[in-house]
C-alpha atoms as a PDB file:
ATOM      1  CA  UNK A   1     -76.083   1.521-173.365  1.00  0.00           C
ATOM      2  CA  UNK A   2     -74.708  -1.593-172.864  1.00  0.00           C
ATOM      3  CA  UNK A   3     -78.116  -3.630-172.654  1.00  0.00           C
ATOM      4  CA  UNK A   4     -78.560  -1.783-176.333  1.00  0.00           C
ATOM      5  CA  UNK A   5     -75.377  -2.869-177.843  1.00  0.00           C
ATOM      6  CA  UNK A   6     -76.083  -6.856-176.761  1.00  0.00           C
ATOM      7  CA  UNK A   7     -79.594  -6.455-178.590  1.00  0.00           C
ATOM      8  CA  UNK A   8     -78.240  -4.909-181.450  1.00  0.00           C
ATOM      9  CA  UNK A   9     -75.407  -7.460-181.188  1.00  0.00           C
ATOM     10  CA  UNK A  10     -78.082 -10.390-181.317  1.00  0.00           C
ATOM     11  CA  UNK A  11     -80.520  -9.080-183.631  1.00  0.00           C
ATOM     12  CA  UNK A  12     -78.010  -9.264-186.309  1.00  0.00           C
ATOM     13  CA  UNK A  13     -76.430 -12.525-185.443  1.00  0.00           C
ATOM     14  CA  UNK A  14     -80.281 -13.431-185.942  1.00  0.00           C
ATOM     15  CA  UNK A  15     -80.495 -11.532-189.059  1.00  0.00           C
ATOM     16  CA  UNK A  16     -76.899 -13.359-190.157  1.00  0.00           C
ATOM     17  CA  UNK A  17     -78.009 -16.640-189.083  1.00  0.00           C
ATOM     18  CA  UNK A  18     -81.682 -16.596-190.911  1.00  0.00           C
ATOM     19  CA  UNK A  19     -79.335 -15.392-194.176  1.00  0.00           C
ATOM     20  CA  UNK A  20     -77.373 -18.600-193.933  1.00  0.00           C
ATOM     21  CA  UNK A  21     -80.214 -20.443-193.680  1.00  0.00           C
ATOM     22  CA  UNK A  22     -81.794 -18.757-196.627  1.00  0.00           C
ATOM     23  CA  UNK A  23     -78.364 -19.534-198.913  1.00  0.00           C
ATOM     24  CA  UNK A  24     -78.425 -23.102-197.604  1.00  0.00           C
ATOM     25  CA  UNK A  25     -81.772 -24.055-198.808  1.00  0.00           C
ATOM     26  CA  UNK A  26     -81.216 -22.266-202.335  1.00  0.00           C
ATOM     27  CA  UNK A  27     -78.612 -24.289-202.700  1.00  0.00           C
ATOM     28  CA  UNK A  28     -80.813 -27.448-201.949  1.00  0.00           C
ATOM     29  CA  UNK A  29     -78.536 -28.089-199.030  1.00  0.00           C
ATOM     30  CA  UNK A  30     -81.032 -27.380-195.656  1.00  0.00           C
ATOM     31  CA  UNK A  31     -82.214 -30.521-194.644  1.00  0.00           C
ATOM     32  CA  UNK A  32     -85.841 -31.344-195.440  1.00  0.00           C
ATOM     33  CA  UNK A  33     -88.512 -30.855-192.777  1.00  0.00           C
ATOM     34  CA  UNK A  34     -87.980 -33.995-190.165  1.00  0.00           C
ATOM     35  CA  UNK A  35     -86.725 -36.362-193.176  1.00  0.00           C
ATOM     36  CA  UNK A  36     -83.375 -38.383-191.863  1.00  0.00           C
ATOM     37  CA  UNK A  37     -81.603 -41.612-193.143  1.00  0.00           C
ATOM     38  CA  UNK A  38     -79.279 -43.526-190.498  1.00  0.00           C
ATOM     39  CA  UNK A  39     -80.086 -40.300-188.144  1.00  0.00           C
ATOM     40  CA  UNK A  40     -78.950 -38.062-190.336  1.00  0.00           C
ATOM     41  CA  UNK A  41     -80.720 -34.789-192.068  1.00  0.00           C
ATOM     42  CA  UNK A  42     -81.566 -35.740-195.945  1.00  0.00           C
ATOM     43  CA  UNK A  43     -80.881 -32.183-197.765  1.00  0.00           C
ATOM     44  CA  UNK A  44     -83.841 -31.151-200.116  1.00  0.00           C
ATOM     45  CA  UNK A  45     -81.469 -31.875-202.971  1.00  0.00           C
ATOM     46  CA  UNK A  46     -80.554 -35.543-202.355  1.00  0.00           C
ATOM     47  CA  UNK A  47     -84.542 -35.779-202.175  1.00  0.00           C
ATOM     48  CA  UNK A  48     -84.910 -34.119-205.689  1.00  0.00           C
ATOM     49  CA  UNK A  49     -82.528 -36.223-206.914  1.00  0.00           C
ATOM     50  CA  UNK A  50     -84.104 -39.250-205.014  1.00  0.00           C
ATOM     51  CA  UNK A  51     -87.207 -38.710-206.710  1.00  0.00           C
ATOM     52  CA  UNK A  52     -85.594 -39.008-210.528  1.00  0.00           C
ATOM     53  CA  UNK A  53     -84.025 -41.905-209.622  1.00  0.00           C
ATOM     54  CA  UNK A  54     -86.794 -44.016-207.960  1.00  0.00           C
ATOM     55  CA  UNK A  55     -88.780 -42.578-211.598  1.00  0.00           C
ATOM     56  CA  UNK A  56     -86.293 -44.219-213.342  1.00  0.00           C
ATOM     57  CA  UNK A  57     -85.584 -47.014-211.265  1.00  0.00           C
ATOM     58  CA  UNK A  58     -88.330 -48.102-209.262  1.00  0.00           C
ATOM     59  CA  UNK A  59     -92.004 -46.568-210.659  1.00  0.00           C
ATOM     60  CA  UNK A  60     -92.367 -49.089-212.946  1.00  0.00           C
ATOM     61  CA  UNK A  61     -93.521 -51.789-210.021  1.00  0.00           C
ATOM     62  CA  UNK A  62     -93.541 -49.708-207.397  1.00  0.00           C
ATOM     63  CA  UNK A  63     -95.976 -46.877-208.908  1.00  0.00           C
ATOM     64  CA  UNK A  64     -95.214 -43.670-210.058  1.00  0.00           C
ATOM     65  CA  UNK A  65     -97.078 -41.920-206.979  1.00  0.00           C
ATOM     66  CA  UNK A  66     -95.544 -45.236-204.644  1.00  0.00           C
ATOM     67  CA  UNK A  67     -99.243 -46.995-204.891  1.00  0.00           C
ATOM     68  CA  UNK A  68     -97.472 -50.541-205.373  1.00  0.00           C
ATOM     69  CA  UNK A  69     -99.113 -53.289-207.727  1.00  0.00           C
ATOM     70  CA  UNK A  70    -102.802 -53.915-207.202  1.00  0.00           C
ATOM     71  CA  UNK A  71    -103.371 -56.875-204.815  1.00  0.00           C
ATOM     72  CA  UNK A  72     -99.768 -56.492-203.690  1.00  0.00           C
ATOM     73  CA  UNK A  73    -100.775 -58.843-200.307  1.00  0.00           C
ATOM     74  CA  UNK A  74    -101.895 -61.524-203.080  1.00  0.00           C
ATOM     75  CA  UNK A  75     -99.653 -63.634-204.160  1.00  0.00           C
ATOM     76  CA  UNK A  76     -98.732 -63.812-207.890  1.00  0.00           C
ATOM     77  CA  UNK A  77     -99.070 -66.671-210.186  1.00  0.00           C
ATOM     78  CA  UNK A  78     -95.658 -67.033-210.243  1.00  0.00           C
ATOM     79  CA  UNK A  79     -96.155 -67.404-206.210  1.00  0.00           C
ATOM     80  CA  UNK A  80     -94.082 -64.279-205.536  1.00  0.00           C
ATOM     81  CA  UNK A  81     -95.534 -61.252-203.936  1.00  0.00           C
ATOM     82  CA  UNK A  82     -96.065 -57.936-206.039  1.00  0.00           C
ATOM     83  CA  UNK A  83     -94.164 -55.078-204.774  1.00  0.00           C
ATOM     84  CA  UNK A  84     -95.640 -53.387-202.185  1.00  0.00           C
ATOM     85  CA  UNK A  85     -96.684 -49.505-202.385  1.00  0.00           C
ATOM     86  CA  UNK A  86     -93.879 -47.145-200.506  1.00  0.00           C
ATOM     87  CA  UNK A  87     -96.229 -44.739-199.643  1.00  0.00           C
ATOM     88  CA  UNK A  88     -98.052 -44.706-196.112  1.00  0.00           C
ATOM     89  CA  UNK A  89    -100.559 -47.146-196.958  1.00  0.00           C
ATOM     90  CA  UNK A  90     -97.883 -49.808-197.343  1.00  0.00           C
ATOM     91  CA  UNK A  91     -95.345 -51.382-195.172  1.00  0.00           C
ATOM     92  CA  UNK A  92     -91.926 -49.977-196.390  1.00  0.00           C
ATOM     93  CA  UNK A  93     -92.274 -47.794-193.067  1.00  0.00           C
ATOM     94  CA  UNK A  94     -92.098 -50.640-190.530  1.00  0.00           C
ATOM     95  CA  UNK A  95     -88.636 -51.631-191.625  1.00  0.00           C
ATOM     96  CA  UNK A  96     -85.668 -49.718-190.205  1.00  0.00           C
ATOM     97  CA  UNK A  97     -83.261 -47.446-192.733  1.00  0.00           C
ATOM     98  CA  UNK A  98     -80.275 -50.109-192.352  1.00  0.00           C
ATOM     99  CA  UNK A  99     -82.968 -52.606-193.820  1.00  0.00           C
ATOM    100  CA  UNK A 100     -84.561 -50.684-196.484  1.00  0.00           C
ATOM    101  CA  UNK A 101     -80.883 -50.321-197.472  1.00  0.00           C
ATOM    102  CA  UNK A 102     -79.882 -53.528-197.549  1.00  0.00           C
ATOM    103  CA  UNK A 103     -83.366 -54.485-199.703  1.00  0.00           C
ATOM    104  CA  UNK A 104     -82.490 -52.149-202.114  1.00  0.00           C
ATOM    105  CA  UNK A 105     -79.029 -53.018-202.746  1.00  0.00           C
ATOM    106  CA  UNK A 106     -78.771 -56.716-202.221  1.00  0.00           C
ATOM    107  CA  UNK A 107     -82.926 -57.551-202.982  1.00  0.00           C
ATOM    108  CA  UNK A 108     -84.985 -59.096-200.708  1.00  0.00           C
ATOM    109  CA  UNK A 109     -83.035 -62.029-199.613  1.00  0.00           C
ATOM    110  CA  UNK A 110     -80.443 -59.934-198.082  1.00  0.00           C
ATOM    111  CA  UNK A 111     -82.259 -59.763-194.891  1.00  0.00           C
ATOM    112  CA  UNK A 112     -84.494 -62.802-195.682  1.00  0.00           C
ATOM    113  CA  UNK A 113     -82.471 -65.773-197.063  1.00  0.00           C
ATOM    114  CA  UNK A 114     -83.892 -67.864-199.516  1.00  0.00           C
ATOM    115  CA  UNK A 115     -86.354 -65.647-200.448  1.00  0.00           C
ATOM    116  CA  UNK A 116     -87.523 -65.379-203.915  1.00  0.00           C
ATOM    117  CA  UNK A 117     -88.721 -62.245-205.094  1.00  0.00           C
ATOM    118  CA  UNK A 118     -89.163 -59.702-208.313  1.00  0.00           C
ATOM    119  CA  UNK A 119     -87.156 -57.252-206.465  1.00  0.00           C
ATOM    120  CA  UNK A 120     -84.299 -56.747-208.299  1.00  0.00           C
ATOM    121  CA  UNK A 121     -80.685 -55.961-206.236  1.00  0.00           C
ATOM    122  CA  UNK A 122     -79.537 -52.597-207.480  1.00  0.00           C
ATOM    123  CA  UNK A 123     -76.115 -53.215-206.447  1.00  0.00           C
ATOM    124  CA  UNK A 124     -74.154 -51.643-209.459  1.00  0.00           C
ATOM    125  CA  UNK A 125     -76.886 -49.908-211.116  1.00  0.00           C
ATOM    126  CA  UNK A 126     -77.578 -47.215-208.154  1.00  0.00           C
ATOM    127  CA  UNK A 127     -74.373 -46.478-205.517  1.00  0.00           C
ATOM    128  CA  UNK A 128     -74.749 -46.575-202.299  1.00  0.00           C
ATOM    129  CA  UNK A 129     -75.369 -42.532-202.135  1.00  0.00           C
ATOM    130  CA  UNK A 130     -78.335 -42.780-204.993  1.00  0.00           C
ATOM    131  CA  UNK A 131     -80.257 -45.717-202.765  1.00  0.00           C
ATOM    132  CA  UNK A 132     -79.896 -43.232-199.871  1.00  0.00           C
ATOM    133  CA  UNK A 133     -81.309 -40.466-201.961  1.00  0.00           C
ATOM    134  CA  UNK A 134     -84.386 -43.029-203.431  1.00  0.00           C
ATOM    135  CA  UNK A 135     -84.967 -43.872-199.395  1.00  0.00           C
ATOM    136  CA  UNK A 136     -84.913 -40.652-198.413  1.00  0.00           C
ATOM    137  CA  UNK A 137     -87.391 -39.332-201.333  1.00  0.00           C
ATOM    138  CA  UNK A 138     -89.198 -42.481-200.422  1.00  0.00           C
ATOM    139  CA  UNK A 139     -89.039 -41.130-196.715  1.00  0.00           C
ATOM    140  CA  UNK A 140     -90.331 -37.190-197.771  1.00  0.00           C
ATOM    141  CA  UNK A 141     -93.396 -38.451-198.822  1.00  0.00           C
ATOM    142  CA  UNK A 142     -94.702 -40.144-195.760  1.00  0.00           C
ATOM    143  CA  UNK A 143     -97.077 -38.653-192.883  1.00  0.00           C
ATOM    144  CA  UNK A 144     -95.223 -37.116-189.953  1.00  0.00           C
ATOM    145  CA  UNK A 145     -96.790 -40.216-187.935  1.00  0.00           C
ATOM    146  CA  UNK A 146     -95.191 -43.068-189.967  1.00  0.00           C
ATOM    147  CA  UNK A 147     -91.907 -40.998-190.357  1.00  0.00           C
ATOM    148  CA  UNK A 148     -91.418 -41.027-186.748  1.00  0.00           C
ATOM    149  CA  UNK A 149     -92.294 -44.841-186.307  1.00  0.00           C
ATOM    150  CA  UNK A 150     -89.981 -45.483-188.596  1.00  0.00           C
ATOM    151  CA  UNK A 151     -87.572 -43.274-187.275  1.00  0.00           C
ATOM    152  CA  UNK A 152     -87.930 -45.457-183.776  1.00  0.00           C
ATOM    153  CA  UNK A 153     -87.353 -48.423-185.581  1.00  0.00           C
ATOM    154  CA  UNK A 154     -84.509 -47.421-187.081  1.00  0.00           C
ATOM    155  CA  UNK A 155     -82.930 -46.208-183.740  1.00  0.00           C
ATOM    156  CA  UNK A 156     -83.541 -49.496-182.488  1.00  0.00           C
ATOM    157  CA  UNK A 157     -81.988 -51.644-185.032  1.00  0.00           C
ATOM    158  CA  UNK A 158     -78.871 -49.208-184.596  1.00  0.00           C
ATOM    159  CA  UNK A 159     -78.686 -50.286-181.062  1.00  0.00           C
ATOM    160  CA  UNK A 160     -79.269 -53.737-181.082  1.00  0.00           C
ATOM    161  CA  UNK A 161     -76.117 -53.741-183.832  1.00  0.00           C
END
């Protein structure tokens, strides 16, 4: 009897357990499948709201679907580069998540002096909590491959801090 009562016992811890999970993800807050930012899970509801922002903030150079500009490893005219698509096909994904924060908020020349660029800094239009979400949106949409690259980058620039 007592081998009965620890299966019973664990089937509905299982069956309490799987109903949490259930009420955590219709409430947008179970992490999304492998997506992380510093390390940490991104919910499926920072991504949602990711994804309005970086409409409203970041399609118009960056592409509505992340393709970039065309020619975006031609420079411009103007001799600055165009921006770069966020999906796989670009480069966003070799730069760790302290980086990709620090672009976004302070613009390009926060991690490269001197350097002039298009890029706006969105310091005081997005807080620091929206840039995560746009990164982490930014992050959803990549290959399992290129997340986990990134992922080691990222790891790596935490140590080396």
């Amino acid at each position: 009897m007592k081998r009965g009562g620890i299966i019973l016992a664990g089937a509905a811890a299982a069956g309490v357990a799987a109903l949490a999970a259930v009420a955590q993800q219709e409430n947008g807050d179970a992490p999304a499948d492998g997506v992380t930012f510093r390390g940490e899970p991104v919910a499926a509801e920072e991504i949602a709201v990711g994804r309005e922002l970086y409409a409203e903030t970041c399609a118009s150079c960056h592409g509505a679907d992340l393709e970039g500009q065309a020619d975006w490893k031609r420079r411009l005219d103007s001799g600055r580069m165009p921006a770069p698509p966020h999906d796989e096909t670009g480069h966003t994904w070799h730069h760790s998540d302290q980086d990709l924060f620090a672009i976004t908020k302070g613009g390009v020349e926060a991690v490269v002096p001197d350097y002039e660029s298009d890029m706006p800094a969105f310091d005081g239009i997005l807080s620091d909590e929206e840039i995560e979400a746009v990164l982490g949106y930014i992050k959803s949409t990549w290959p399992e491959r290129q997340r986990a690259f990134q992922a080691e980058i990222t790891a790596n620039d935490e140590e080396g801090s």
